[in-house]
PDB file of N, CA and C in Angstrom:
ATOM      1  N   UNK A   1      -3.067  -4.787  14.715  1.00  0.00           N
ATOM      2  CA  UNK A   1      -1.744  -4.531  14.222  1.00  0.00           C
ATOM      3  C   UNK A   1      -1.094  -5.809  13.720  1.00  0.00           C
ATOM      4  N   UNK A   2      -2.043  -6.618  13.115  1.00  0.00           N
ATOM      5  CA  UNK A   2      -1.381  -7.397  12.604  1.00  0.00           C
ATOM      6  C   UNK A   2       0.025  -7.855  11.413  1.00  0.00           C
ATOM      7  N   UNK A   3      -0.158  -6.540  10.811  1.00  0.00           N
ATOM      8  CA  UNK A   3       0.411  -6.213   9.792  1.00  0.00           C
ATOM      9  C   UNK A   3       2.302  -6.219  10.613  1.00  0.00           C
ATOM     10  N   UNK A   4       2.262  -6.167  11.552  1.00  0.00           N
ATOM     11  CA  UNK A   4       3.802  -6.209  12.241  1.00  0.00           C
ATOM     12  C   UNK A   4       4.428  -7.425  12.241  1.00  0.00           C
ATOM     13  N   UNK A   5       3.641  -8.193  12.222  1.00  0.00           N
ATOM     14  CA  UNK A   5       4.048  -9.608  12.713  1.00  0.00           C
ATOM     15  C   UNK A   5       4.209 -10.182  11.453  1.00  0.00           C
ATOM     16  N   UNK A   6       3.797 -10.041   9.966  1.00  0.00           N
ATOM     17  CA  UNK A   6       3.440 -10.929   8.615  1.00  0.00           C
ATOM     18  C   UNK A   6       5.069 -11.461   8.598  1.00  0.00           C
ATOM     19  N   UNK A   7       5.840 -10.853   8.696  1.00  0.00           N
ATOM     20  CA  UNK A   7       7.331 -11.186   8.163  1.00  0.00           C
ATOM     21  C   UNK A   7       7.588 -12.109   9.090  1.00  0.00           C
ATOM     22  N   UNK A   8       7.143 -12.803  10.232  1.00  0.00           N
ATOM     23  CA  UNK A   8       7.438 -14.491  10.567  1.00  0.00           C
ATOM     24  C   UNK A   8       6.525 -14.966  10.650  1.00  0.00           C
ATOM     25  N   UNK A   9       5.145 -14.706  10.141  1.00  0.00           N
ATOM     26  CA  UNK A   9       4.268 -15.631   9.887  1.00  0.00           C
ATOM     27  C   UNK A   9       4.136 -16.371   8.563  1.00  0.00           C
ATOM     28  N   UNK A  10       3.751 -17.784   8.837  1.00  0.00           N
ATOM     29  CA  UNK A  10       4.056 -18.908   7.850  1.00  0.00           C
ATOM     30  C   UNK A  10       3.466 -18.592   6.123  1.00  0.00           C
ATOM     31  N   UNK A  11       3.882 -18.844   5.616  1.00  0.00           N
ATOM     32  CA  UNK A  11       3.512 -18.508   3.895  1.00  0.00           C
ATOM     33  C   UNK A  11       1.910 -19.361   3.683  1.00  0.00           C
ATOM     34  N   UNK A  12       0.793 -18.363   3.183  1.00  0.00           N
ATOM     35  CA  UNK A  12      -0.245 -18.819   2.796  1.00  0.00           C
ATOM     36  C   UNK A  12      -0.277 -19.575   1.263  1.00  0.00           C
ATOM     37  N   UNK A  13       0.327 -19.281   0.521  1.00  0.00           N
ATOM     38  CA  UNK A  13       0.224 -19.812  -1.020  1.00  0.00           C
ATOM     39  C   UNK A  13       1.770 -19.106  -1.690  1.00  0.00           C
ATOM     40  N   UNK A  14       1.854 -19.778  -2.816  1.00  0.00           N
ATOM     41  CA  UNK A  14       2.865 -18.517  -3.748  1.00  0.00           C
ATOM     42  C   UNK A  14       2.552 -18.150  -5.224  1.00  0.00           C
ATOM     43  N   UNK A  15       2.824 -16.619  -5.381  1.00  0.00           N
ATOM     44  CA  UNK A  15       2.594 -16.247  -6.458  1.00  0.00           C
ATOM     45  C   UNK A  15       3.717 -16.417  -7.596  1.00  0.00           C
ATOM     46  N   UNK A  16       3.135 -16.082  -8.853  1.00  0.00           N
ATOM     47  CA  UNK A  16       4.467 -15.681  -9.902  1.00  0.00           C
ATOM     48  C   UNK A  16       4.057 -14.518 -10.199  1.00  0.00           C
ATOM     49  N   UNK A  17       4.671 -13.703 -10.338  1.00  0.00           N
ATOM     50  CA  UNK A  17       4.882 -12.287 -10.764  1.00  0.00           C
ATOM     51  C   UNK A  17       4.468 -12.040 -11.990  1.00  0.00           C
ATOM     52  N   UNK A  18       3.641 -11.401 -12.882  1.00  0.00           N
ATOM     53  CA  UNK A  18       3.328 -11.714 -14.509  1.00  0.00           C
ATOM     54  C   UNK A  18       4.053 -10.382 -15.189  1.00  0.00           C
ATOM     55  N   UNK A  19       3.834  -9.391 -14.292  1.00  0.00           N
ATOM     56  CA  UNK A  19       4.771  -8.140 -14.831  1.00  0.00           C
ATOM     57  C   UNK A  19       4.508  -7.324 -13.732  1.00  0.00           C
ATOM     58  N   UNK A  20       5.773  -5.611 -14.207  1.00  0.00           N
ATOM     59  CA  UNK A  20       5.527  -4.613 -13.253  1.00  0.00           C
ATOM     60  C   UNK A  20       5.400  -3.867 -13.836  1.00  0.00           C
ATOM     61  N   UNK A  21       4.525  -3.711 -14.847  1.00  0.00           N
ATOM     62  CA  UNK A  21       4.099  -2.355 -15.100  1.00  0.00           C
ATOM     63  C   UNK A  21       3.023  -1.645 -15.111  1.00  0.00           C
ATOM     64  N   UNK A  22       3.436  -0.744 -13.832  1.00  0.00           N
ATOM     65  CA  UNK A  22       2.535  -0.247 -13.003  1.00  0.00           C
ATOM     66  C   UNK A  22       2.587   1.332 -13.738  1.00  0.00           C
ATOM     67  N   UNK A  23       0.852   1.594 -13.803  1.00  0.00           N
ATOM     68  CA  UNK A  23       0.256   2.913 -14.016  1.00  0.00           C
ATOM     69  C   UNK A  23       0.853   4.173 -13.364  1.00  0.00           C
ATOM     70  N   UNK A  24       0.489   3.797 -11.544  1.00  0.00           N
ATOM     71  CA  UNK A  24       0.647   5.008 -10.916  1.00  0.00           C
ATOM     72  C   UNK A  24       1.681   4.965 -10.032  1.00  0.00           C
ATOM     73  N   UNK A  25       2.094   3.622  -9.621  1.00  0.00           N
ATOM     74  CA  UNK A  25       3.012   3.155  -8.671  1.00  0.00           C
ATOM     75  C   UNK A  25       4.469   2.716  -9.062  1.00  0.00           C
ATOM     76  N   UNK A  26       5.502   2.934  -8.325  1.00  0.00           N
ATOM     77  CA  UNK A  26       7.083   2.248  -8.754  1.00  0.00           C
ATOM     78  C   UNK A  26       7.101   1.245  -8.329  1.00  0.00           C
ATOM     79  N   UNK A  27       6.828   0.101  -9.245  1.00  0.00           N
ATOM     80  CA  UNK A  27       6.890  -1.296  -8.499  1.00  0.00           C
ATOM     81  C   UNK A  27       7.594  -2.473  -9.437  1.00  0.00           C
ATOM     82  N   UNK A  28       8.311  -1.631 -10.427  1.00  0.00           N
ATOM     83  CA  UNK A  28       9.671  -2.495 -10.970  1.00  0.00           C
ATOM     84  C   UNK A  28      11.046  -2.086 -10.257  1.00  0.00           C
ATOM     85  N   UNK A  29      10.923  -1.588  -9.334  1.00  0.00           N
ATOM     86  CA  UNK A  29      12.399  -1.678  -8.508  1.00  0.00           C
ATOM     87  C   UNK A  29      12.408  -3.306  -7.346  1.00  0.00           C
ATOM     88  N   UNK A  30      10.740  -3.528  -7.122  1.00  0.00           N
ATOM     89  CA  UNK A  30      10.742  -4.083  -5.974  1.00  0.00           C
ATOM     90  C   UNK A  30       9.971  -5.492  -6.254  1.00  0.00           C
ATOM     91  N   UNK A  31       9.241  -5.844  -7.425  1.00  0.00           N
ATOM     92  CA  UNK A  31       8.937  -6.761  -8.351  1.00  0.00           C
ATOM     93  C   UNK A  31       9.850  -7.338  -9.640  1.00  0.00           C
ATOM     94  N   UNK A  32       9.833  -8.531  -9.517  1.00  0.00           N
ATOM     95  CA  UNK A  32      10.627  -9.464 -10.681  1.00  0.00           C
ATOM     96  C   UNK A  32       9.634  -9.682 -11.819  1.00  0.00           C
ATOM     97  N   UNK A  33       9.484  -9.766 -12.634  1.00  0.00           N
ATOM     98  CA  UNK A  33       8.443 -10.820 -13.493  1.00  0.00           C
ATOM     99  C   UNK A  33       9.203 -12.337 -13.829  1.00  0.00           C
ATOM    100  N   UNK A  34       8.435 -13.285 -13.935  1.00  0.00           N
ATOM    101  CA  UNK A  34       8.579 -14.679 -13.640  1.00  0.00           C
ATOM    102  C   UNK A  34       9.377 -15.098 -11.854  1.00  0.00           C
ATOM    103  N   UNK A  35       9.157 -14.353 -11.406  1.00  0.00           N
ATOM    104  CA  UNK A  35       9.973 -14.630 -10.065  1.00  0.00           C
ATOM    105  C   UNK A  35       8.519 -14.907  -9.085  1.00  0.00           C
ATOM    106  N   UNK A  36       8.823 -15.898  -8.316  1.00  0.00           N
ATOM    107  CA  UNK A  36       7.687 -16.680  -7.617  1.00  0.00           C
ATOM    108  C   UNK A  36       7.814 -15.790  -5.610  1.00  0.00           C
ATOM    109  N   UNK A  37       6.760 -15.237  -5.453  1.00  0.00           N
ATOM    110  CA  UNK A  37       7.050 -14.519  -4.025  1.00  0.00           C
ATOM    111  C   UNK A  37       5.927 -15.534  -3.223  1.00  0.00           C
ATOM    112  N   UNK A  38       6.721 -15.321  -2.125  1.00  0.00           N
ATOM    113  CA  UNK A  38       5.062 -16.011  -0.693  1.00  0.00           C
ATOM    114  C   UNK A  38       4.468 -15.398  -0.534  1.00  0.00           C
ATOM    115  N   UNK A  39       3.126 -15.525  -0.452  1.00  0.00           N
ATOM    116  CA  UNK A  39       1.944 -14.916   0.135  1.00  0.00           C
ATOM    117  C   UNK A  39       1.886 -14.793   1.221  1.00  0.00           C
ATOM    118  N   UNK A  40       1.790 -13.326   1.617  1.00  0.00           N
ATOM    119  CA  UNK A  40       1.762 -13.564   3.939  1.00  0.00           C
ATOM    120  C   UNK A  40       0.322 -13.403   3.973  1.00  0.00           C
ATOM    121  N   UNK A  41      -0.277 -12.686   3.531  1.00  0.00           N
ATOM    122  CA  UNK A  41      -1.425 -12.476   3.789  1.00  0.00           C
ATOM    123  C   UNK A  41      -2.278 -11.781   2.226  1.00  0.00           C
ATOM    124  N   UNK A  42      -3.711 -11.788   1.813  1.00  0.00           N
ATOM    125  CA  UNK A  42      -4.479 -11.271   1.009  1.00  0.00           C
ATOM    126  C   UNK A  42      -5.218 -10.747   1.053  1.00  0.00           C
ATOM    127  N   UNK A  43      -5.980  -9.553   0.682  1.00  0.00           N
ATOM    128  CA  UNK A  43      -7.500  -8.951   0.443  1.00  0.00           C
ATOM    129  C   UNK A  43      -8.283  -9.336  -0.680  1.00  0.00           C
ATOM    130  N   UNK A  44      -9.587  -8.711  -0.706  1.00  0.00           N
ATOM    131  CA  UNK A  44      -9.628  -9.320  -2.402  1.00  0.00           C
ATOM    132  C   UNK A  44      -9.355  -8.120  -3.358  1.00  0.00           C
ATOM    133  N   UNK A  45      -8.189  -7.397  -2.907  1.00  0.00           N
ATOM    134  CA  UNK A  45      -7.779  -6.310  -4.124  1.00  0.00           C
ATOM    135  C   UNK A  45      -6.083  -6.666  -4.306  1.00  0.00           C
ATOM    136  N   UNK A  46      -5.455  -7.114  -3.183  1.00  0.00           N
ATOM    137  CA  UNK A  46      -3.831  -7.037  -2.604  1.00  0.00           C
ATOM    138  C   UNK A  46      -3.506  -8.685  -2.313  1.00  0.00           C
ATOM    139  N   UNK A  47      -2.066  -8.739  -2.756  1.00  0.00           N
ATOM    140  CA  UNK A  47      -1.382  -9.957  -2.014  1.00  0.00           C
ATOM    141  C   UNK A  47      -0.314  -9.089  -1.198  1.00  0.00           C
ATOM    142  N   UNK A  48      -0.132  -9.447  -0.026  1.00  0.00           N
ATOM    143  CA  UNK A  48       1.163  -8.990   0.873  1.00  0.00           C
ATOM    144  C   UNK A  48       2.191  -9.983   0.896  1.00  0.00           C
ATOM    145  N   UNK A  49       3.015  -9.319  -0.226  1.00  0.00           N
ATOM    146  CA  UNK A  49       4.263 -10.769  -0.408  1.00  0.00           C
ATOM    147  C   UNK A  49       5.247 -10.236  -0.209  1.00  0.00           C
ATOM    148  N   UNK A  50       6.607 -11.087   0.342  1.00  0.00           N
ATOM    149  CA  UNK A  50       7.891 -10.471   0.705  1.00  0.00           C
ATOM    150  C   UNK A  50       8.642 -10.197  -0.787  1.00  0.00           C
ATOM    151  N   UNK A  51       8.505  -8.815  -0.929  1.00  0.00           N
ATOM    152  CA  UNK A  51       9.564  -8.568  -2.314  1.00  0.00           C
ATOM    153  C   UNK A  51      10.480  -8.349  -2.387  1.00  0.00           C
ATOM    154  N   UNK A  52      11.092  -7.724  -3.378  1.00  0.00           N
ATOM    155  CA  UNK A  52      12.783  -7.963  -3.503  1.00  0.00           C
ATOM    156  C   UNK A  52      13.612  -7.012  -2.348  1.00  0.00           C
ATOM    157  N   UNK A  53      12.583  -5.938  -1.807  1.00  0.00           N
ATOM    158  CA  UNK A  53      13.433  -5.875  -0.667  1.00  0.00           C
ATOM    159  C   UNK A  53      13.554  -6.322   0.653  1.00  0.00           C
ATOM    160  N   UNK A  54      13.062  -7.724   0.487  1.00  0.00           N
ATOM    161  CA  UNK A  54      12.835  -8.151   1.472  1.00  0.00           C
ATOM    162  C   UNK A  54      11.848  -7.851   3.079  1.00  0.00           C
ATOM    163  N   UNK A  55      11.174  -6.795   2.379  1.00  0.00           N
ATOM    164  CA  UNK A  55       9.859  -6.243   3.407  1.00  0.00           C
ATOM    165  C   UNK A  55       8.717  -6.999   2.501  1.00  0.00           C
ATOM    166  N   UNK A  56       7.523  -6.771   3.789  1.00  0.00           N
ATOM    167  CA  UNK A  56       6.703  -6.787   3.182  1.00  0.00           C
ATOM    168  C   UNK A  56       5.788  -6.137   2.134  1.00  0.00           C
ATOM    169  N   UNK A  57       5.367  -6.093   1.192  1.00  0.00           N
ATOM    170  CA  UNK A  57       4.782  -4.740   0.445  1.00  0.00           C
ATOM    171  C   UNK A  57       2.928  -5.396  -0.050  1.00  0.00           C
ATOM    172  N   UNK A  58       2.538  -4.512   0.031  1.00  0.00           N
ATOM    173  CA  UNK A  58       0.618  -4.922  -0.629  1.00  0.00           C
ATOM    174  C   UNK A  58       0.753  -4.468  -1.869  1.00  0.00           C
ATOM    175  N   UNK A  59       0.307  -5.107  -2.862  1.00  0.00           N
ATOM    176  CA  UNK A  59       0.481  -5.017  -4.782  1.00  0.00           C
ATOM    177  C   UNK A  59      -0.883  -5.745  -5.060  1.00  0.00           C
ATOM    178  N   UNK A  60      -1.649  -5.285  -5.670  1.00  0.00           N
ATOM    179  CA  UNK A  60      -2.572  -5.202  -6.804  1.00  0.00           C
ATOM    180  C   UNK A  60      -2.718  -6.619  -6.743  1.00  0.00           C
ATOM    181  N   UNK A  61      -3.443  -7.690  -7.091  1.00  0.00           N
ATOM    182  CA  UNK A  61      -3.378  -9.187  -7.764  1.00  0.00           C
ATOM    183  C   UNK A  61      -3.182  -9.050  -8.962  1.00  0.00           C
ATOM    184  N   UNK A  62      -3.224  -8.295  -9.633  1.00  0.00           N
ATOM    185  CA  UNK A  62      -3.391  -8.132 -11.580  1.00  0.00           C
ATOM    186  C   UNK A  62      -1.546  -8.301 -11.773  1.00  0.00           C
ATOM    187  N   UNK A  63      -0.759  -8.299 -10.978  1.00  0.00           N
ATOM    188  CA  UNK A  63       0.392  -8.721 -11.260  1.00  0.00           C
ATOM    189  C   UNK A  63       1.135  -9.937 -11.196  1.00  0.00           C
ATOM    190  N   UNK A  64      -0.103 -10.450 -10.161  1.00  0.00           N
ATOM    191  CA  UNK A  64       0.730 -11.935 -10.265  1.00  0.00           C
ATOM    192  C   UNK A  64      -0.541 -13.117 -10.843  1.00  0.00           C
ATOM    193  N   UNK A  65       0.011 -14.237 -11.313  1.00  0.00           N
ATOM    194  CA  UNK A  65      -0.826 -15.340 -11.343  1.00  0.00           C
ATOM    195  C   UNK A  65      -0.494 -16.411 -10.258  1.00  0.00           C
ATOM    196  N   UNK A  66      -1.558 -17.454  -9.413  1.00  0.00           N
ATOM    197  CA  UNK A  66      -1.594 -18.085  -8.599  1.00  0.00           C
ATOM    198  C   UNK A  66      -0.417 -19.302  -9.373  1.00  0.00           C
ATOM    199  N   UNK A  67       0.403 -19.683  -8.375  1.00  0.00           N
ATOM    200  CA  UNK A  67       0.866 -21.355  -9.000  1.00  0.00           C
ATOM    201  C   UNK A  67       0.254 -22.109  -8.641  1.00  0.00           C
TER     202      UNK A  67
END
């Protein structure tokens, strides 16, 4: 259950956002483009970054580029 704890665990890297436009998912309410989020944790499909609502959320990598 690690997934409880990501929101005070320390930032692994940060992303920039490249866009939100998402196919199947609503993820321009909760994504910026050019806006830089922390990385809590990754898969090699997902970054788990704190987004604009301030939770954590899992998103695709094809949206952001590494800084």
């Amino acid at each position: 259950m690690i997934h409880k704890n990501w929101e005070k665990s320390k930032t692994i890297k940060q992303v920039e956002c490249v866009h939100n436009e998402a196919e199947k998912f609503v993820v321009n309410n909760v994504l910026t483009p050019g806006k830089v989020y922390n990385v809590k944790n990754e898969s090699e499909e997902f970054y788990f970054v704190e987004d604009n609502s301030g939770r954590i959320g899992g998103f695709y990598k094809n949206y952001f580029k590494e800084k």
